[in-house]
Protein backbone atom coordinates (compact mmCIF):
# COMPACT_ATOMS: atom_id res chain seq x y z
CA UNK A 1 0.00 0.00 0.00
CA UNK A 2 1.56 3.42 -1.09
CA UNK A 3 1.59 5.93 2.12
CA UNK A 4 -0.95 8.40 0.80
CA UNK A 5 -3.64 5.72 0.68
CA UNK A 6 -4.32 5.51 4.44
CA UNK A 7 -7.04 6.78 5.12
CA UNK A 8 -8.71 8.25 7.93
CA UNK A 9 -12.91 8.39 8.34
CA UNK A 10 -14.26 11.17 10.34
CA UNK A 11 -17.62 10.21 12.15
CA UNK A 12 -18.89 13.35 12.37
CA UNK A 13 -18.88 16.75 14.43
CA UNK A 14 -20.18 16.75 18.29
CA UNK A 15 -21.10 19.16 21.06
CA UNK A 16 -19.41 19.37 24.20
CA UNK A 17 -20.42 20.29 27.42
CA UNK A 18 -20.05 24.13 26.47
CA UNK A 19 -21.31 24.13 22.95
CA UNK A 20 -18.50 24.13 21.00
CA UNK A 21 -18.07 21.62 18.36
CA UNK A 22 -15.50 18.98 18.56
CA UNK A 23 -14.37 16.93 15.57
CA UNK A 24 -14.19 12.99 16.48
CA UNK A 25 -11.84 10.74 14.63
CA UNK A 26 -12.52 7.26 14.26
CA UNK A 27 -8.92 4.75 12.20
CA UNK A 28 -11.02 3.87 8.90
CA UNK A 29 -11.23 0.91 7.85
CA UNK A 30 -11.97 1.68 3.88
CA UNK A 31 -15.57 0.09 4.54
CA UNK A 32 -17.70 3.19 5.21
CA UNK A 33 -19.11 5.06 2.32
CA UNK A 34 -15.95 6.76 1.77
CA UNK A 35 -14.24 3.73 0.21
CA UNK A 36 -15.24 5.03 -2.83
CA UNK A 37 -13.17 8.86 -2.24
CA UNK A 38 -10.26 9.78 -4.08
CA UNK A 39 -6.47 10.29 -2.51
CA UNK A 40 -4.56 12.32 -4.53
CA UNK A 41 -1.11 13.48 -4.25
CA UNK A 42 0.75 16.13 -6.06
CA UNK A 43 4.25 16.63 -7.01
CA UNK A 44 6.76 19.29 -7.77
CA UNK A 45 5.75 23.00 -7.43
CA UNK A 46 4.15 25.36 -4.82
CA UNK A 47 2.01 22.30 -3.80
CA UNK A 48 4.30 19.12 -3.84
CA UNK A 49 3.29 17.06 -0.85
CA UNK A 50 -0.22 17.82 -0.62
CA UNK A 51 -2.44 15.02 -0.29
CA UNK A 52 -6.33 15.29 -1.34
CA UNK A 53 -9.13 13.46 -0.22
CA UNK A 54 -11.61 14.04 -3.48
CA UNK A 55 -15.16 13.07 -1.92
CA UNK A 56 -16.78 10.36 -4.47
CA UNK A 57 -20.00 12.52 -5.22
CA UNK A 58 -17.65 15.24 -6.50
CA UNK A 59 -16.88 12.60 -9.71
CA UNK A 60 -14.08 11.71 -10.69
CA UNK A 61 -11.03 13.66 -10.85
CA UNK A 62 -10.06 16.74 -12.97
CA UNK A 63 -7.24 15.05 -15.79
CA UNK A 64 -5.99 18.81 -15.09
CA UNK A 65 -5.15 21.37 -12.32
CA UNK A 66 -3.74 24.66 -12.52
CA UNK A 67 -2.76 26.39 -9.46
CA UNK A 68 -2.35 30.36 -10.09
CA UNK A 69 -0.48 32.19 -7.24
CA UNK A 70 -1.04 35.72 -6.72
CA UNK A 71 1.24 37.79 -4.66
CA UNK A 72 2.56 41.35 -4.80
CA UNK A 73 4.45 40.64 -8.14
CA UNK A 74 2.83 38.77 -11.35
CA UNK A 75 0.59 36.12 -10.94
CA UNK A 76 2.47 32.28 -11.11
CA UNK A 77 0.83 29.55 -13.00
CA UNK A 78 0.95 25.88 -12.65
CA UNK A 79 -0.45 22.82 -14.21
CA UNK A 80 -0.85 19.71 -12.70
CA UNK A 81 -1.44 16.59 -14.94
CA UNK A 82 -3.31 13.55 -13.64
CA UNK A 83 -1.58 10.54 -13.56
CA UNK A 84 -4.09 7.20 -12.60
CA UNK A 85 -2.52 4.53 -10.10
CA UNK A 86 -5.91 2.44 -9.11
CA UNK A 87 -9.55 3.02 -9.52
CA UNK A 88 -9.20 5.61 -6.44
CA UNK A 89 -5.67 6.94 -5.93
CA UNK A 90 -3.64 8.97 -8.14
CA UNK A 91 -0.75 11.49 -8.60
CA UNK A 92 -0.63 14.77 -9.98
CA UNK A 93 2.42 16.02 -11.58
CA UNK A 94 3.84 19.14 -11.77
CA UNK A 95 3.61 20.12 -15.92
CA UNK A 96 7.12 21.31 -16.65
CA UNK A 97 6.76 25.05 -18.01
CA UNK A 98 6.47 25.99 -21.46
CA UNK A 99 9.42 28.39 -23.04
CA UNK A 100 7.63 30.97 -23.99
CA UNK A 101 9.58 33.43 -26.64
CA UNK A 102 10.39 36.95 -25.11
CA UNK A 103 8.94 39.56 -26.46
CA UNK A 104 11.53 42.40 -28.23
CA UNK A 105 10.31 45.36 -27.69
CA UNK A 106 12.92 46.96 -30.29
CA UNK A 107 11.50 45.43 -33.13
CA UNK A 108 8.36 48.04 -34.30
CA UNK A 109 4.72 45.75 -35.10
């Protein structure tokens, strides 16, 4: 079993004694209804390491992912490509970047 296909099952949200909602955590077994849930991980780029849980009545996954970082400067772009291992885990790889021509701003249009 590859380590991003643990999973963990969540039995729901609870009240304690003073209202506030706790979050109780249950060791899945891959037998509840979210046997059927993606795990995704990606690689390379601002998001290697990640690991998604893609509910199953979200479909299947997107074959493609772009990530666009804005920050003070110009906005970063990247592109994630699907790549299937089973029937509900999977890898997304970081699309190496295109070389785009610079533009010469000498040369009149």
């Amino acid at each position: 079993m590859l380590p991003w296909t643990a999973r963990r099952a969540y039995s729901g949200w609870s009240r304690n004694e003073r209202g506030s909602a706790e979050l109780s955590e249950d060791a899945g077994t891959g037998t509840d209804e979210a046997a059927d849930d993606a795990v995704l991980l990606f690689v390379g780029g601002p998001l290697d390491g990640r690991v998604e849980i893609r509910a199953a009545r979200h479909g299947d996954p997107l074959p493609t992912i772009t990530h666009v970082h804005l920050h003070g400067g110009p906005k970063v772009v990247h592109r994630y490509d699907l790549q299937t291992l089973t029937d509900s885990a999977g890898v997304y790889t970081l699309r190496p970047r295109e070389q785009q021509p610079a533009r010469d701003e000498s040369v009149a249009d």
